[in-house]
N, C-alpha and C. Protein backbone atom coordinates (compact mmCIF):
# COMPACT_ATOMS: atom_id res chain seq x y z
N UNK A 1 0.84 24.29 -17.95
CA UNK A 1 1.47 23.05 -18.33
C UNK A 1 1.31 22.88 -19.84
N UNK A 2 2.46 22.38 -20.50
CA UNK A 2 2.15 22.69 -22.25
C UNK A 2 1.67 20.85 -22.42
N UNK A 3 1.42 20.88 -23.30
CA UNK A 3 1.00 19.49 -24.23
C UNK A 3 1.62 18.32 -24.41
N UNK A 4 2.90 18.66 -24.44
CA UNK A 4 3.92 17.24 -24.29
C UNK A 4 3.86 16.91 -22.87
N UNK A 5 3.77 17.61 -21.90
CA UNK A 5 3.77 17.15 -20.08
C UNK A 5 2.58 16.26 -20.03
N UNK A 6 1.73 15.81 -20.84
CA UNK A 6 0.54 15.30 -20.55
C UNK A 6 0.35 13.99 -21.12
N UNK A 7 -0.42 12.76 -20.42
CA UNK A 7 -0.21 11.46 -21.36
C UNK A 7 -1.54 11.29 -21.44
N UNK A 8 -2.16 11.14 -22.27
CA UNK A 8 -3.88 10.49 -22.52
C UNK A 8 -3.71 9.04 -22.58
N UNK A 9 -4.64 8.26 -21.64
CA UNK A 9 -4.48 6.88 -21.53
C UNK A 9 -5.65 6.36 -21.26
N UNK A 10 -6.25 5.81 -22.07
CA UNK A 10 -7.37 5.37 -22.13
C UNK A 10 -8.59 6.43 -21.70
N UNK A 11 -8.49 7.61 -22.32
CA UNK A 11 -8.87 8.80 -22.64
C UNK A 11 -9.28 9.31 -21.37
N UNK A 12 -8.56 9.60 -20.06
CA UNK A 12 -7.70 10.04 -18.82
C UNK A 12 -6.72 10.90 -19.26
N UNK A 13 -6.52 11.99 -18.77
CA UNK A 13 -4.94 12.84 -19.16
C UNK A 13 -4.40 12.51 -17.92
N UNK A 14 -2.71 12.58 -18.08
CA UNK A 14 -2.36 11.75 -16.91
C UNK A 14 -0.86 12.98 -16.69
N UNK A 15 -1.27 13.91 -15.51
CA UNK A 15 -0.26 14.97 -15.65
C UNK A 15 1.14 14.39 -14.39
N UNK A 16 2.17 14.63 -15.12
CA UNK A 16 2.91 14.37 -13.96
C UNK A 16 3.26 15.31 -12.54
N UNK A 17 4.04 14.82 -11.63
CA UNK A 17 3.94 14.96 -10.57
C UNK A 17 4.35 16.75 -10.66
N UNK A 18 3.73 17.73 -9.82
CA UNK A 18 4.21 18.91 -9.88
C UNK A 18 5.75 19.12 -9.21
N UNK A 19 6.22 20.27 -9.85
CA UNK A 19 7.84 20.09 -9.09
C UNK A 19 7.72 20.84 -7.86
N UNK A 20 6.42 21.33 -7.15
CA UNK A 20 6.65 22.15 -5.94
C UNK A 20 6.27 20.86 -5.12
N UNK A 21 5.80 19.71 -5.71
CA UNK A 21 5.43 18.79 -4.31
C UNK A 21 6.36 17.60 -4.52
N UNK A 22 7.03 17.44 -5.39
CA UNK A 22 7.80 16.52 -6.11
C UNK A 22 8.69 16.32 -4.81
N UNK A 23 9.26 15.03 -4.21
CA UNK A 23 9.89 14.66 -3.18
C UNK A 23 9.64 14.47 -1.83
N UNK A 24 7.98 15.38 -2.13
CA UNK A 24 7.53 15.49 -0.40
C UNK A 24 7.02 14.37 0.03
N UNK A 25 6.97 13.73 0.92
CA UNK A 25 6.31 12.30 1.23
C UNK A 25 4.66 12.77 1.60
N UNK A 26 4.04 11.80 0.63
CA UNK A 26 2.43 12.29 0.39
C UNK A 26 1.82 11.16 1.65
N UNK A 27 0.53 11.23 2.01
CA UNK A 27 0.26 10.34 3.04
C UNK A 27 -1.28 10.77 2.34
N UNK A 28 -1.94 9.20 2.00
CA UNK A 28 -3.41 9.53 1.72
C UNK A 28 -4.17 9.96 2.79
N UNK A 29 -5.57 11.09 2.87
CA UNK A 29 -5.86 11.80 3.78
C UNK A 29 -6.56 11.31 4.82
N UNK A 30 -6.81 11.13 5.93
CA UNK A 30 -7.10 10.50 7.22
C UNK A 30 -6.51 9.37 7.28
N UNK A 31 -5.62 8.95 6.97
CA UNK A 31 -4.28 7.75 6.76
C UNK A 31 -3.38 8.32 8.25
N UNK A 32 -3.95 7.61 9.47
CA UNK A 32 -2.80 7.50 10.70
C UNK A 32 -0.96 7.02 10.72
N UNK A 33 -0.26 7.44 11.47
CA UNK A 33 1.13 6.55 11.81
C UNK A 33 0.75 5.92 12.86
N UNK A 34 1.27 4.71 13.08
CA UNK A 34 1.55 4.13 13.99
C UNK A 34 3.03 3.72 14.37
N UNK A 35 3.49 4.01 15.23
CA UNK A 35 5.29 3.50 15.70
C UNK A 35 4.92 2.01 16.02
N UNK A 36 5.38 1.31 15.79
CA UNK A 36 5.64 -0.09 16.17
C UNK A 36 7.05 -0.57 16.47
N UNK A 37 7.09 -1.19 17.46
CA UNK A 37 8.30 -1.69 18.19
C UNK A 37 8.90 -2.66 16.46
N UNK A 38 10.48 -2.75 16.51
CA UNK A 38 11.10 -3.73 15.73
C UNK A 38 10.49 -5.38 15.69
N UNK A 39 10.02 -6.08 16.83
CA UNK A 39 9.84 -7.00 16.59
C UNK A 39 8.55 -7.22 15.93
N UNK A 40 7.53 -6.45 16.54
CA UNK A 40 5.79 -6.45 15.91
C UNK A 40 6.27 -5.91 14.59
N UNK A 41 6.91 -5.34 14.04
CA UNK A 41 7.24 -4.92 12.83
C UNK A 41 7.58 -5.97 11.56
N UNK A 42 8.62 -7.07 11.98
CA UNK A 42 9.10 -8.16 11.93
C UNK A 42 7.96 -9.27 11.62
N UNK A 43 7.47 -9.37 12.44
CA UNK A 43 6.15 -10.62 13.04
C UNK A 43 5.32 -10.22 11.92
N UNK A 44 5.10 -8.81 11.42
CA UNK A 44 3.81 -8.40 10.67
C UNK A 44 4.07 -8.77 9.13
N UNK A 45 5.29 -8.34 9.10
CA UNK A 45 6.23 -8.66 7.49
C UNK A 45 6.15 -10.60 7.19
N UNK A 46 6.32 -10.92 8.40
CA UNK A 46 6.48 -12.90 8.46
C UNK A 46 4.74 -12.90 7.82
N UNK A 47 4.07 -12.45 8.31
CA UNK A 47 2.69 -12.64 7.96
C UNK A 47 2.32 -12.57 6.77
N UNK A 48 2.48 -11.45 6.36
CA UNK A 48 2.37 -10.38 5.20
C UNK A 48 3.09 -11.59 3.94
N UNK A 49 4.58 -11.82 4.42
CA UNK A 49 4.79 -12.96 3.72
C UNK A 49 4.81 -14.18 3.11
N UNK A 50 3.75 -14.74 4.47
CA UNK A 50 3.33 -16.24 4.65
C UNK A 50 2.10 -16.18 3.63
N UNK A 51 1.16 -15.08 3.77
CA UNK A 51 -0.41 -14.80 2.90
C UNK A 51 0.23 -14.73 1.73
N UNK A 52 1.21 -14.15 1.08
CA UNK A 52 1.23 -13.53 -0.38
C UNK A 52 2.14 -14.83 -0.82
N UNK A 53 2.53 -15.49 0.02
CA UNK A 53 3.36 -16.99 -0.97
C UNK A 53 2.53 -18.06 -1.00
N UNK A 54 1.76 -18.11 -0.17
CA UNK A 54 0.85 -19.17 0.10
C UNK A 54 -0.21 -19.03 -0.84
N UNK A 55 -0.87 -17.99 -0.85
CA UNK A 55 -1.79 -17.30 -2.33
C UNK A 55 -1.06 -17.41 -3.18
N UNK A 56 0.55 -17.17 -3.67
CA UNK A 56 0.71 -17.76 -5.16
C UNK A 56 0.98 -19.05 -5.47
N UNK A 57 1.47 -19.79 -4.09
CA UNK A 57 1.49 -21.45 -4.41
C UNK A 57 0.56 -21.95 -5.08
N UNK A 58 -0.82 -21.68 -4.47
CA UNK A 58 -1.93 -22.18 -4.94
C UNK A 58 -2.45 -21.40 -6.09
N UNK A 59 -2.16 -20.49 -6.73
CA UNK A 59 -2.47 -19.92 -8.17
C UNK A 59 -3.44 -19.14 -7.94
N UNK A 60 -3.40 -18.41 -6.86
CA UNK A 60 -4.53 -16.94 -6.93
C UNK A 60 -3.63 -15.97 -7.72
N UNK A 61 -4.29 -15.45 -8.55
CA UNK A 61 -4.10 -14.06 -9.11
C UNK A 61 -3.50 -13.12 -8.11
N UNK A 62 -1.96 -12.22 -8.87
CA UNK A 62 -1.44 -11.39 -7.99
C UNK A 62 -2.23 -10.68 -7.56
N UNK A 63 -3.84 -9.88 -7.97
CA UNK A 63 -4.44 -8.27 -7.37
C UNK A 63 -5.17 -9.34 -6.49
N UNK A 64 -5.44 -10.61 -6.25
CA UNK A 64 -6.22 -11.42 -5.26
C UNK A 64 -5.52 -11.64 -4.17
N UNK A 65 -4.26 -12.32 -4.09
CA UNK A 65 -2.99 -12.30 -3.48
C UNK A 65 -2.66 -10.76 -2.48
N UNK A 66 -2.54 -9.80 -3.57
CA UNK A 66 -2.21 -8.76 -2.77
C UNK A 66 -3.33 -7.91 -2.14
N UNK A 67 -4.62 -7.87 -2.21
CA UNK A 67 -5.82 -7.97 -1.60
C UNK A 67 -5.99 -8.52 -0.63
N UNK A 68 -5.37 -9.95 -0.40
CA UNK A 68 -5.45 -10.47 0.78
C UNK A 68 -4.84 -10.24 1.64
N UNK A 69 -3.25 -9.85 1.60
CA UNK A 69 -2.07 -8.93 2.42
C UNK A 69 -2.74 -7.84 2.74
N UNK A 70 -3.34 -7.16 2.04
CA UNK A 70 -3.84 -5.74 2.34
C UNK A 70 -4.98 -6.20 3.66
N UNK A 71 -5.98 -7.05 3.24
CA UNK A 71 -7.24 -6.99 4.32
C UNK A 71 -6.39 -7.59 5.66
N UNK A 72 -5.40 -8.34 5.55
CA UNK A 72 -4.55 -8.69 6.83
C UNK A 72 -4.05 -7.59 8.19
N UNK A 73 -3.71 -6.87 6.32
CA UNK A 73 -2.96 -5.63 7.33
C UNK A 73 -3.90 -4.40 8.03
N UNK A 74 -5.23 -4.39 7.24
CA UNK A 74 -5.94 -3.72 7.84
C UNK A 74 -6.72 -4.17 9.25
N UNK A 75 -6.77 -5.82 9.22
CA UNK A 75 -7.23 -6.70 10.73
C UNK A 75 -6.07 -6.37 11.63
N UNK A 76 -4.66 -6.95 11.28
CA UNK A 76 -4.09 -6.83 12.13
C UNK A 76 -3.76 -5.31 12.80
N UNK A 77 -3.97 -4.13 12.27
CA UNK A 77 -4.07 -2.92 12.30
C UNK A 77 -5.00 -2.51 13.53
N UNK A 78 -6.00 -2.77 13.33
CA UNK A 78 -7.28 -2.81 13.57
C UNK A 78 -6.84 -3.01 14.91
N UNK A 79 -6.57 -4.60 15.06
CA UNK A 79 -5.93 -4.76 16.38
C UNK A 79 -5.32 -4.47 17.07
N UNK A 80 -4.28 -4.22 16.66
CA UNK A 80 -3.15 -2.96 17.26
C UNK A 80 -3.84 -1.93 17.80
N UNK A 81 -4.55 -1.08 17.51
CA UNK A 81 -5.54 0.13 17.36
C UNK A 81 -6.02 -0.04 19.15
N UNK A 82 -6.74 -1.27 18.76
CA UNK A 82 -7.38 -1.39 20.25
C UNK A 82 -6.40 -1.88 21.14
N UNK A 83 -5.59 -2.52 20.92
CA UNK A 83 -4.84 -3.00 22.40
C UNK A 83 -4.06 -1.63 22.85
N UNK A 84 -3.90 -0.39 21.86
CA UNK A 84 -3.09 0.83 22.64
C UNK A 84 -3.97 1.94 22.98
């Protein structure tokens, strides 16, 4: 890789994506699928939505806000998990 492909950022080199993996859909490692029916899909997004507007009504910080969607999704996950 030559010298211009590379960005130093806050003294990190930051190489871009290689072109042999470039397009492949990456999945972080022990990261499950789950299929979920359309409506639980639906219901989860209403949620997901209700936490992240309701956290900015009241003036939480977006990485607080979206922290909180995240730990939702990992409860409601969670749950899912066990009822199948």
């Amino acid at each position: 890789m030559d010298k211009k492909s590379k960005t130093n950022v806050d003294g990190y080199s930051i190489y871009p994506i290689h072109r042999s993996i470039s397009g492949i859909r990456r999945r972080p490692r022990k990261m499950d699928l789950i299929t979920m029916p359309e409506d639980l899909k639906a219901s989860l997004n209403n949620i997901a939505l209700s936490i992240f507007v309701d956290c900015v009504n009241v003036g939480i910080p977006l990485q607080d806000a979206v922290l909180a969607v995240y730990l939702s999704g990992l409860e409601h996950g969670h749950e899912l998990r066990k009822d199948t």
